[in-house]
PDB file of N, CA and C in Angstrom:
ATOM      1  N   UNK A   1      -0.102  -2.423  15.362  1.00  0.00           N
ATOM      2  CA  UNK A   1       1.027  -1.676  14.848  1.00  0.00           C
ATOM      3  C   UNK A   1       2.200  -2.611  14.655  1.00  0.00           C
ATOM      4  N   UNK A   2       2.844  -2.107  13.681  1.00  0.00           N
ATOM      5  CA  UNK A   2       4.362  -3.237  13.338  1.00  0.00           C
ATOM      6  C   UNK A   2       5.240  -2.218  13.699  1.00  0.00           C
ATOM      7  N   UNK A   3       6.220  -2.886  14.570  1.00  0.00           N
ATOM      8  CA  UNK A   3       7.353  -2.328  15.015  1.00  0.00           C
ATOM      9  C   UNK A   3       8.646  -3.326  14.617  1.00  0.00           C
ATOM     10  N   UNK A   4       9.758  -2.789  14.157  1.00  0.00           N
ATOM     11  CA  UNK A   4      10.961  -3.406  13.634  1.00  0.00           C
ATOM     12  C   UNK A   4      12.163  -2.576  14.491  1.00  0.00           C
ATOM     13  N   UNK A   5      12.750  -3.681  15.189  1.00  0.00           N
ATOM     14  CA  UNK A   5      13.906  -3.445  15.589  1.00  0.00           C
ATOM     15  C   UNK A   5      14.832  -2.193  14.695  1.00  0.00           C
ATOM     16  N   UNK A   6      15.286  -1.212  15.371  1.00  0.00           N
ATOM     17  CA  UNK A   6      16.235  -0.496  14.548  1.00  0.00           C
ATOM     18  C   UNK A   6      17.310  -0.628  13.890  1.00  0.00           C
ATOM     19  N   UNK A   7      17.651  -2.162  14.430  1.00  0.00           N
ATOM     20  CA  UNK A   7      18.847  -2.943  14.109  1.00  0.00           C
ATOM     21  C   UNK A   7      19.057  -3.439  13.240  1.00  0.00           C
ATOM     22  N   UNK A   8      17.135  -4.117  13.153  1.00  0.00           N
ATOM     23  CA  UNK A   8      17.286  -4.761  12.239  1.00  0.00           C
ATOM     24  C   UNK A   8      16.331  -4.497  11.103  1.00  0.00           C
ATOM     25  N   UNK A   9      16.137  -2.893  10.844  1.00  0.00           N
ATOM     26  CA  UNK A   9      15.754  -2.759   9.838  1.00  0.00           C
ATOM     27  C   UNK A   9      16.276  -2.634   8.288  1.00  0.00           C
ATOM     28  N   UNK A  10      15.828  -2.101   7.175  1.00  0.00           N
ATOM     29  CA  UNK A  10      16.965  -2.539   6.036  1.00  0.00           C
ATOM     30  C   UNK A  10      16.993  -4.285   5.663  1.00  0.00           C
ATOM     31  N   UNK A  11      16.124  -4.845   6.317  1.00  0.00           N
ATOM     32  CA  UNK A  11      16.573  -6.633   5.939  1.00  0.00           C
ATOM     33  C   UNK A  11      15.025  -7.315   5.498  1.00  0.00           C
ATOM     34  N   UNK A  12      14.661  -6.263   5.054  1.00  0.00           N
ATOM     35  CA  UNK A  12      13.379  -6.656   4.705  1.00  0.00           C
ATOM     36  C   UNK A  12      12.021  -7.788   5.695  1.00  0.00           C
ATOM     37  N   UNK A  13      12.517  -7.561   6.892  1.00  0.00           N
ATOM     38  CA  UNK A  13      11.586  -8.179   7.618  1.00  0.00           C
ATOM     39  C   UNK A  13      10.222  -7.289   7.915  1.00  0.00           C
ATOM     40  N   UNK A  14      10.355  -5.950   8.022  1.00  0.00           N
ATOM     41  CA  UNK A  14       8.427  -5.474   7.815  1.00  0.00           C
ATOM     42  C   UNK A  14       7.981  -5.553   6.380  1.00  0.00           C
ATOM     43  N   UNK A  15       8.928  -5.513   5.517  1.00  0.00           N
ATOM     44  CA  UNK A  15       8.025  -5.762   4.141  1.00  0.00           C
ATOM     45  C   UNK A  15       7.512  -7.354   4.397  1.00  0.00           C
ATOM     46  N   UNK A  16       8.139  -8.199   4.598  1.00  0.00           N
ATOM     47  CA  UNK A  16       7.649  -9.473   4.716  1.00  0.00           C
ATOM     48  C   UNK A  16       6.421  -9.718   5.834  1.00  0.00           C
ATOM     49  N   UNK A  17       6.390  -9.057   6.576  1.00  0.00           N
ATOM     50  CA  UNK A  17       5.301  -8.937   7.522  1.00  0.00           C
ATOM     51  C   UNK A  17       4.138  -8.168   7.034  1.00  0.00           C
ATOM     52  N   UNK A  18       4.625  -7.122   6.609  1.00  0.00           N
ATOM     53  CA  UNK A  18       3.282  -6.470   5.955  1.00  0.00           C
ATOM     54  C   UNK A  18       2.554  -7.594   5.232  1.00  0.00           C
ATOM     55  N   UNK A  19       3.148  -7.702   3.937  1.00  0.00           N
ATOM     56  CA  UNK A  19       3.200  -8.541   2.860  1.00  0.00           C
ATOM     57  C   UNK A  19       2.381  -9.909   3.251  1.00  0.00           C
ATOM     58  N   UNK A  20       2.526 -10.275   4.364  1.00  0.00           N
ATOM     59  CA  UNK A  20       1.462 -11.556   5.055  1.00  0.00           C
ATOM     60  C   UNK A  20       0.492 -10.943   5.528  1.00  0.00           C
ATOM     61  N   UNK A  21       0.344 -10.003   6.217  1.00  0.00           N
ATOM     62  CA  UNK A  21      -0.901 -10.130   6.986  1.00  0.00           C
ATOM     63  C   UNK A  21      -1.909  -9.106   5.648  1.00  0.00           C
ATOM     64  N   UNK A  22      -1.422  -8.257   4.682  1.00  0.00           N
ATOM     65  CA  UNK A  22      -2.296  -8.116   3.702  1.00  0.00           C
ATOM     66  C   UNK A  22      -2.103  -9.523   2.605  1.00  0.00           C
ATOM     67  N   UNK A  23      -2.025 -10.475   2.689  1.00  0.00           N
ATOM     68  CA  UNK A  23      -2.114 -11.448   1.685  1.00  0.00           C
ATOM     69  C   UNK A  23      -2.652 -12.327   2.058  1.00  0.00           C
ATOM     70  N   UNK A  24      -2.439 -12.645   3.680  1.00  0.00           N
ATOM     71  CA  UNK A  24      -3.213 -13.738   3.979  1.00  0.00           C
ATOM     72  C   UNK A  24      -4.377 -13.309   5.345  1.00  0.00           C
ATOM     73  N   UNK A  25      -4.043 -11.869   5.739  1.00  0.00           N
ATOM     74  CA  UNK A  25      -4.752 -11.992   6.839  1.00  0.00           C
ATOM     75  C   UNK A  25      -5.803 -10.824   6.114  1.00  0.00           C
ATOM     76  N   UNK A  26      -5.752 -10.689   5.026  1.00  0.00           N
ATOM     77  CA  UNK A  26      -6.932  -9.180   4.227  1.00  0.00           C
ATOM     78  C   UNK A  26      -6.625  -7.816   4.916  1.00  0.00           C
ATOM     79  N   UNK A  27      -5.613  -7.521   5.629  1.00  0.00           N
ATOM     80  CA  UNK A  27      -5.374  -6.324   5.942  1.00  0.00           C
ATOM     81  C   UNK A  27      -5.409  -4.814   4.850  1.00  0.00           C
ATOM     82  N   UNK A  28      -5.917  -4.223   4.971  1.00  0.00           N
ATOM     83  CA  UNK A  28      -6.029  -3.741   4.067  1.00  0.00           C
ATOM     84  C   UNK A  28      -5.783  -1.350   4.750  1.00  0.00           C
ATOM     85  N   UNK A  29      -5.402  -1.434   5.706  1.00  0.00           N
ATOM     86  CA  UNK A  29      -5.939  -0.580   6.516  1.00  0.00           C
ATOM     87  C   UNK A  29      -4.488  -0.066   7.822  1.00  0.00           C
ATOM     88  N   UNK A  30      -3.622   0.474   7.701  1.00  0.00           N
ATOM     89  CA  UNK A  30      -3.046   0.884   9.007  1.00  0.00           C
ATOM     90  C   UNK A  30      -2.859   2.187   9.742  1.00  0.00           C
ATOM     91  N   UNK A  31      -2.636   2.483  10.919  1.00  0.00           N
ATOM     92  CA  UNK A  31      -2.118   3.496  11.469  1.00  0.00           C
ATOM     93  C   UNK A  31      -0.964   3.691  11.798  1.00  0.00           C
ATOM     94  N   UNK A  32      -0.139   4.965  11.681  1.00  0.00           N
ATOM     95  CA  UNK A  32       1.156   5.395  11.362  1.00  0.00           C
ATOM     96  C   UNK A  32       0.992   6.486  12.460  1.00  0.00           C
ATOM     97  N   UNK A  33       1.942   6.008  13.411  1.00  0.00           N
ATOM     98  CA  UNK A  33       2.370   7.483  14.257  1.00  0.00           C
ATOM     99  C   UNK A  33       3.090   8.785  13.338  1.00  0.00           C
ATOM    100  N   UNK A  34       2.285   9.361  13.038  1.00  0.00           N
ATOM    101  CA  UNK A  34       2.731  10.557  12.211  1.00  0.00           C
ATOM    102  C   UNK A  34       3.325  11.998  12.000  1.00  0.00           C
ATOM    103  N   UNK A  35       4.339  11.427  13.202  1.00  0.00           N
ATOM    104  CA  UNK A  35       5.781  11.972  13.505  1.00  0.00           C
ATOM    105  C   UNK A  35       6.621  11.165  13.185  1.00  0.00           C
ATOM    106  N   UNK A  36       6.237   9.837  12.839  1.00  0.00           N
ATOM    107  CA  UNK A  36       7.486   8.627  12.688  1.00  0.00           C
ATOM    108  C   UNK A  36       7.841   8.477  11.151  1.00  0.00           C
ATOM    109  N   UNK A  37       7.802   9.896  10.629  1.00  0.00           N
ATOM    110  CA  UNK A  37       8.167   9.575   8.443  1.00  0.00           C
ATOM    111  C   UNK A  37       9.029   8.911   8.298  1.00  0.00           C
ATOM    112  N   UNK A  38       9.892   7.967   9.052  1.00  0.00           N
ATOM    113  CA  UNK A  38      10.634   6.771   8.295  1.00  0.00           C
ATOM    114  C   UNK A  38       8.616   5.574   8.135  1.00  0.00           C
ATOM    115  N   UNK A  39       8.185   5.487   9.252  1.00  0.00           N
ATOM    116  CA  UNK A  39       7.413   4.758   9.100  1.00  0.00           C
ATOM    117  C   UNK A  39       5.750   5.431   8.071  1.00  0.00           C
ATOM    118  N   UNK A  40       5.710   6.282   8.037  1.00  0.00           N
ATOM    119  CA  UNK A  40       4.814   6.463   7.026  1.00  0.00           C
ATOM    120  C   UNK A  40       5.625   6.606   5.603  1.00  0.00           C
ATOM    121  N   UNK A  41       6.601   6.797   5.541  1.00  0.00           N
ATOM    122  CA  UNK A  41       6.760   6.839   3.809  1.00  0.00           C
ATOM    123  C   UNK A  41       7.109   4.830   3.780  1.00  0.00           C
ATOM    124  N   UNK A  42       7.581   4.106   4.624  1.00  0.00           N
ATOM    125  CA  UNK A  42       7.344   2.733   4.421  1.00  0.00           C
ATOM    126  C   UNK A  42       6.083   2.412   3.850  1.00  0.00           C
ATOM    127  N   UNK A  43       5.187   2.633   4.808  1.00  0.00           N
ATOM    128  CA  UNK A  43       4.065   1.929   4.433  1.00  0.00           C
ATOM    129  C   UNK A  43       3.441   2.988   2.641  1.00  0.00           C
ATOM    130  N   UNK A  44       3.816   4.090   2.382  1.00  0.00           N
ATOM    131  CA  UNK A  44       3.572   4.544   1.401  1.00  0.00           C
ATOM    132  C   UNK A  44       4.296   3.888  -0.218  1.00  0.00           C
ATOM    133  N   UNK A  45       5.564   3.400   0.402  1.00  0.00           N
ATOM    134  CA  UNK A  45       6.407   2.944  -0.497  1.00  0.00           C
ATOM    135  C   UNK A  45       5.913   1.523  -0.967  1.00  0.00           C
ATOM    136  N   UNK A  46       4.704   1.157   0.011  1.00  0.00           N
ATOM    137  CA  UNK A  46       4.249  -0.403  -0.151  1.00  0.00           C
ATOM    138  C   UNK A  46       2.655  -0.477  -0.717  1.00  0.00           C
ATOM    139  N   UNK A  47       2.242   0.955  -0.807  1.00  0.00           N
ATOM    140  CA  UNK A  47       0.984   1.240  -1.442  1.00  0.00           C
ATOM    141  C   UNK A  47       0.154   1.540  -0.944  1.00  0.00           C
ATOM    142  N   UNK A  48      -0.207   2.264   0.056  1.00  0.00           N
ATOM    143  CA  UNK A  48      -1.004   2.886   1.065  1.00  0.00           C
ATOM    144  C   UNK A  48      -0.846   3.974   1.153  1.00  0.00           C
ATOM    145  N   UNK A  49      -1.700   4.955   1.658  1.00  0.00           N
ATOM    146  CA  UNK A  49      -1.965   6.073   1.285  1.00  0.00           C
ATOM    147  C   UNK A  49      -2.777   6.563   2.627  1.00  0.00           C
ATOM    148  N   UNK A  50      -2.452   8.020   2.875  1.00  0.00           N
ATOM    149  CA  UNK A  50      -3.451   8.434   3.965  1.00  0.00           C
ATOM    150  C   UNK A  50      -4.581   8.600   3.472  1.00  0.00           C
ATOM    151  N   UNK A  51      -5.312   8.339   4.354  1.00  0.00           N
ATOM    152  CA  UNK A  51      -7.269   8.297   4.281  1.00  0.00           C
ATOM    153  C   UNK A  51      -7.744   9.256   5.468  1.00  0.00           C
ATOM    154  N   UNK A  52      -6.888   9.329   6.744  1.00  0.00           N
ATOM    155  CA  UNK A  52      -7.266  10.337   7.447  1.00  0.00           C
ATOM    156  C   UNK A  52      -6.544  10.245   8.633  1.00  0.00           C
ATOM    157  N   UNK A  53      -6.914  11.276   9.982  1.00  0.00           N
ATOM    158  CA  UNK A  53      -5.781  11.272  10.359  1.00  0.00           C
ATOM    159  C   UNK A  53      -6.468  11.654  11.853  1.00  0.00           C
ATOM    160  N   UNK A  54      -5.979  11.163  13.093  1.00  0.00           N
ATOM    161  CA  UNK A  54      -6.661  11.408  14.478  1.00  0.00           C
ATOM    162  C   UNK A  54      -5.540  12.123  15.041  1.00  0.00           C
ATOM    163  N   UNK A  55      -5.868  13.037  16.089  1.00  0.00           N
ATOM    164  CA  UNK A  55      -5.310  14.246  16.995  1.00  0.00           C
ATOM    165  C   UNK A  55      -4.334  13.238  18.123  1.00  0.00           C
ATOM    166  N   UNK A  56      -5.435  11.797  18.261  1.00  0.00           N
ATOM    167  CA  UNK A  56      -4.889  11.405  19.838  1.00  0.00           C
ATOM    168  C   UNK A  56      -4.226  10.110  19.224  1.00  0.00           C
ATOM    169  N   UNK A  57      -3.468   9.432  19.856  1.00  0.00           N
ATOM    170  CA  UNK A  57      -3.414   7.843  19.162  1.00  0.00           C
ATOM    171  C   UNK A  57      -4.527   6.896  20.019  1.00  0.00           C
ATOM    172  N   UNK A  58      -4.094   5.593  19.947  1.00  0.00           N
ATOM    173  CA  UNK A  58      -5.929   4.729  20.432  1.00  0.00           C
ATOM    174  C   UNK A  58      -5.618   4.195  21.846  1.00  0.00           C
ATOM    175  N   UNK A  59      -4.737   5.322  22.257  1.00  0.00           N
ATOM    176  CA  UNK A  59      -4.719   5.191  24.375  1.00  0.00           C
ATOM    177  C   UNK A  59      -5.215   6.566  24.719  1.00  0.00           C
ATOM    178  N   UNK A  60      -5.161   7.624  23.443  1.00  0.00           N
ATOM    179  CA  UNK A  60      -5.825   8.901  24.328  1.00  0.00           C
ATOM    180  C   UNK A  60      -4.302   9.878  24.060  1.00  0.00           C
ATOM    181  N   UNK A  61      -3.245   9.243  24.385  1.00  0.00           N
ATOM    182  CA  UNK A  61      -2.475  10.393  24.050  1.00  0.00           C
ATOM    183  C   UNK A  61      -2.284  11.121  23.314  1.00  0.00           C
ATOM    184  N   UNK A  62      -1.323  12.370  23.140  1.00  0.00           N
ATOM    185  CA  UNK A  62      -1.217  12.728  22.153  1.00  0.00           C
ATOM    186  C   UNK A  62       0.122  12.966  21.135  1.00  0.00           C
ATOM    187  N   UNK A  63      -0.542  11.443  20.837  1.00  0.00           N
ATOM    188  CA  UNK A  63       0.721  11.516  19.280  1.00  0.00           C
ATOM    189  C   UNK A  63      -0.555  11.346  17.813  1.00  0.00           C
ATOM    190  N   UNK A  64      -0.190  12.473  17.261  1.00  0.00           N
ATOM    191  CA  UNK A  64      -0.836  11.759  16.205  1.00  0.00           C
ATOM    192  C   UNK A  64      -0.669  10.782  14.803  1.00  0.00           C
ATOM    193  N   UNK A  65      -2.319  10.016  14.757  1.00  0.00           N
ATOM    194  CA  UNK A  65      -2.396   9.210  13.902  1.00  0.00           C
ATOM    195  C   UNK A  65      -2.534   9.373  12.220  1.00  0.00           C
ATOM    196  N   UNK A  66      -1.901   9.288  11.432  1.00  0.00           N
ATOM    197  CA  UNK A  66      -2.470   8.859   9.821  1.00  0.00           C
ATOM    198  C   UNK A  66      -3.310   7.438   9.713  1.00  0.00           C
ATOM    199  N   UNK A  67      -4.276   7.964   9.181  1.00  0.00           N
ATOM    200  CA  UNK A  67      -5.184   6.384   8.872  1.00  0.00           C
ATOM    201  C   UNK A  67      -4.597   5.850   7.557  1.00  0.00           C
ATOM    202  N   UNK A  68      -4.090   4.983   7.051  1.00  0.00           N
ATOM    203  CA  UNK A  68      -3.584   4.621   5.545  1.00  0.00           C
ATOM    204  C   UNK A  68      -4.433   3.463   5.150  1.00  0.00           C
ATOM    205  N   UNK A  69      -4.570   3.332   3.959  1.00  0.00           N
ATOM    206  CA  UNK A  69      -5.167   2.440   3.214  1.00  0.00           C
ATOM    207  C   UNK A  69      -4.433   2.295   1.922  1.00  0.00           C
ATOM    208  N   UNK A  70      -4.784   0.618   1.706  1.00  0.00           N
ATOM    209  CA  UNK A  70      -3.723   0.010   0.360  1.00  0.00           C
ATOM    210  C   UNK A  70      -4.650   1.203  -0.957  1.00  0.00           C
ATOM    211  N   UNK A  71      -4.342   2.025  -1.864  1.00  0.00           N
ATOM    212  CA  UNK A  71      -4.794   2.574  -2.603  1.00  0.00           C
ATOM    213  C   UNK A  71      -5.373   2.037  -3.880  1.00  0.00           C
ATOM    214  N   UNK A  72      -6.879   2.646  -3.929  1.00  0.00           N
ATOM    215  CA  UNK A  72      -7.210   1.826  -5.092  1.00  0.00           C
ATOM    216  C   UNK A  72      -8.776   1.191  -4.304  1.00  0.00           C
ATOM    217  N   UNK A  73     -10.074   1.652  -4.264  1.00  0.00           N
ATOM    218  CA  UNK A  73     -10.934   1.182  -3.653  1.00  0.00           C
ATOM    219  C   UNK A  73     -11.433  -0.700  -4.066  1.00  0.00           C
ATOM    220  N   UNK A  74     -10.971  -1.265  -4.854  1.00  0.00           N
ATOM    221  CA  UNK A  74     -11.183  -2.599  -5.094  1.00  0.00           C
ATOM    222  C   UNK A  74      -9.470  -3.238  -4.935  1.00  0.00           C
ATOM    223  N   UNK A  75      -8.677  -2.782  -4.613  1.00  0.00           N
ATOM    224  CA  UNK A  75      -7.258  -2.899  -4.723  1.00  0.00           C
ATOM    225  C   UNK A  75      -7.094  -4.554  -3.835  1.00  0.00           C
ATOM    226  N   UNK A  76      -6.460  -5.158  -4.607  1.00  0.00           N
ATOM    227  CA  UNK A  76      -6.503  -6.687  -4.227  1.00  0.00           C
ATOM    228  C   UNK A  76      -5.191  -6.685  -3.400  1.00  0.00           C
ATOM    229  N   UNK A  77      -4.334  -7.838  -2.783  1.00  0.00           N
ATOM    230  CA  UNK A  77      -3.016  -8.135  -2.110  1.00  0.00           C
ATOM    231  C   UNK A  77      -2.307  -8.006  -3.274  1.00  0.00           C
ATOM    232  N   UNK A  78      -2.323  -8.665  -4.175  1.00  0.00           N
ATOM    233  CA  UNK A  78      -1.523  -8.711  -5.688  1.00  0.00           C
ATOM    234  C   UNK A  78      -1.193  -7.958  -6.153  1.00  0.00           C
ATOM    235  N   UNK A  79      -2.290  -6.842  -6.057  1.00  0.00           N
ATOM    236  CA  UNK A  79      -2.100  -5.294  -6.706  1.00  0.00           C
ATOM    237  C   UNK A  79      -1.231  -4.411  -5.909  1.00  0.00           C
ATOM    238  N   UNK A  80      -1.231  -4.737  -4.624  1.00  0.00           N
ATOM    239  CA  UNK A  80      -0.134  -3.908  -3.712  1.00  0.00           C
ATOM    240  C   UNK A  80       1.263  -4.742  -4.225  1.00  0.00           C
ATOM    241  N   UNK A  81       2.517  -3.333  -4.495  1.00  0.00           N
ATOM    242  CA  UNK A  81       3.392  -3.102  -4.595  1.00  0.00           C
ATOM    243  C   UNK A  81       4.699  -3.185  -3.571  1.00  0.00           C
ATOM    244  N   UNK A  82       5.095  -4.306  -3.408  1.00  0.00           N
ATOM    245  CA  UNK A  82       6.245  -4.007  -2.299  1.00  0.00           C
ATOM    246  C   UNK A  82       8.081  -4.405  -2.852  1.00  0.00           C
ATOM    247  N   UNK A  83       8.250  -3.834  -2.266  1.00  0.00           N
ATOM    248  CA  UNK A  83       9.844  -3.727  -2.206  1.00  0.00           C
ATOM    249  C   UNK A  83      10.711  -4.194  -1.273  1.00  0.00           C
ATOM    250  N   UNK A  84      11.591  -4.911  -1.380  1.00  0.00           N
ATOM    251  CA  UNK A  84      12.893  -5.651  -0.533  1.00  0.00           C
ATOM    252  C   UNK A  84      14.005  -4.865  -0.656  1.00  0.00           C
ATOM    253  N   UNK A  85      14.427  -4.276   0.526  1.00  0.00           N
ATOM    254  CA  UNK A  85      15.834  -3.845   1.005  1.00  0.00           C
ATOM    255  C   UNK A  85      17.171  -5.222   0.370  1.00  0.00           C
ATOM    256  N   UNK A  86      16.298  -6.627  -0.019  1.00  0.00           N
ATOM    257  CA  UNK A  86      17.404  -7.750   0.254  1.00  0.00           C
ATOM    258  C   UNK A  86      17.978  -7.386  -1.314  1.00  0.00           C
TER     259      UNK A  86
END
């Protein structure tokens, strides 16, 4: 999970993080605490999309998960869409 300071969000440091680990690390795939809609419409705004969604998160509790995926079943790093707050 990517977590960004509240402080220091707005400065484009999770787009830049996303943005690496789907470009260089093939990420292609995240989970979104899905009570947190600042953080799922992020990752939506960057081209991912829910795929599905778990009751518990992955300790058992219960917050629930959105499964997201970059949209587009052959969808390359290139083809994902991101945006800078800068």
């Amino acid at each position: 999970m990517l977590f960004v300071n509240a402080l220091r969000r707005g400065q484009g440091i999770g787009t830049a993080l996303l943005s690496f680990v789907v470009a260089e690390r093939g990420v292609r795939t995240v989970d979104v605490n899905e009570q947190n809609e600042d953080a799922v419409e992020f990752n939506r705004r960057r081209g991912f999309a829910p795929v599905g969604r778990s009751e518990l998160d992955d300790q058992g509790r219960p917050y629930p998960l959105l499964h997201m995926a970059i949209r587009g079943e052959d969808a390359d790093a290139e083809e994902v869409e991101f945006h800078s707050n800068d």
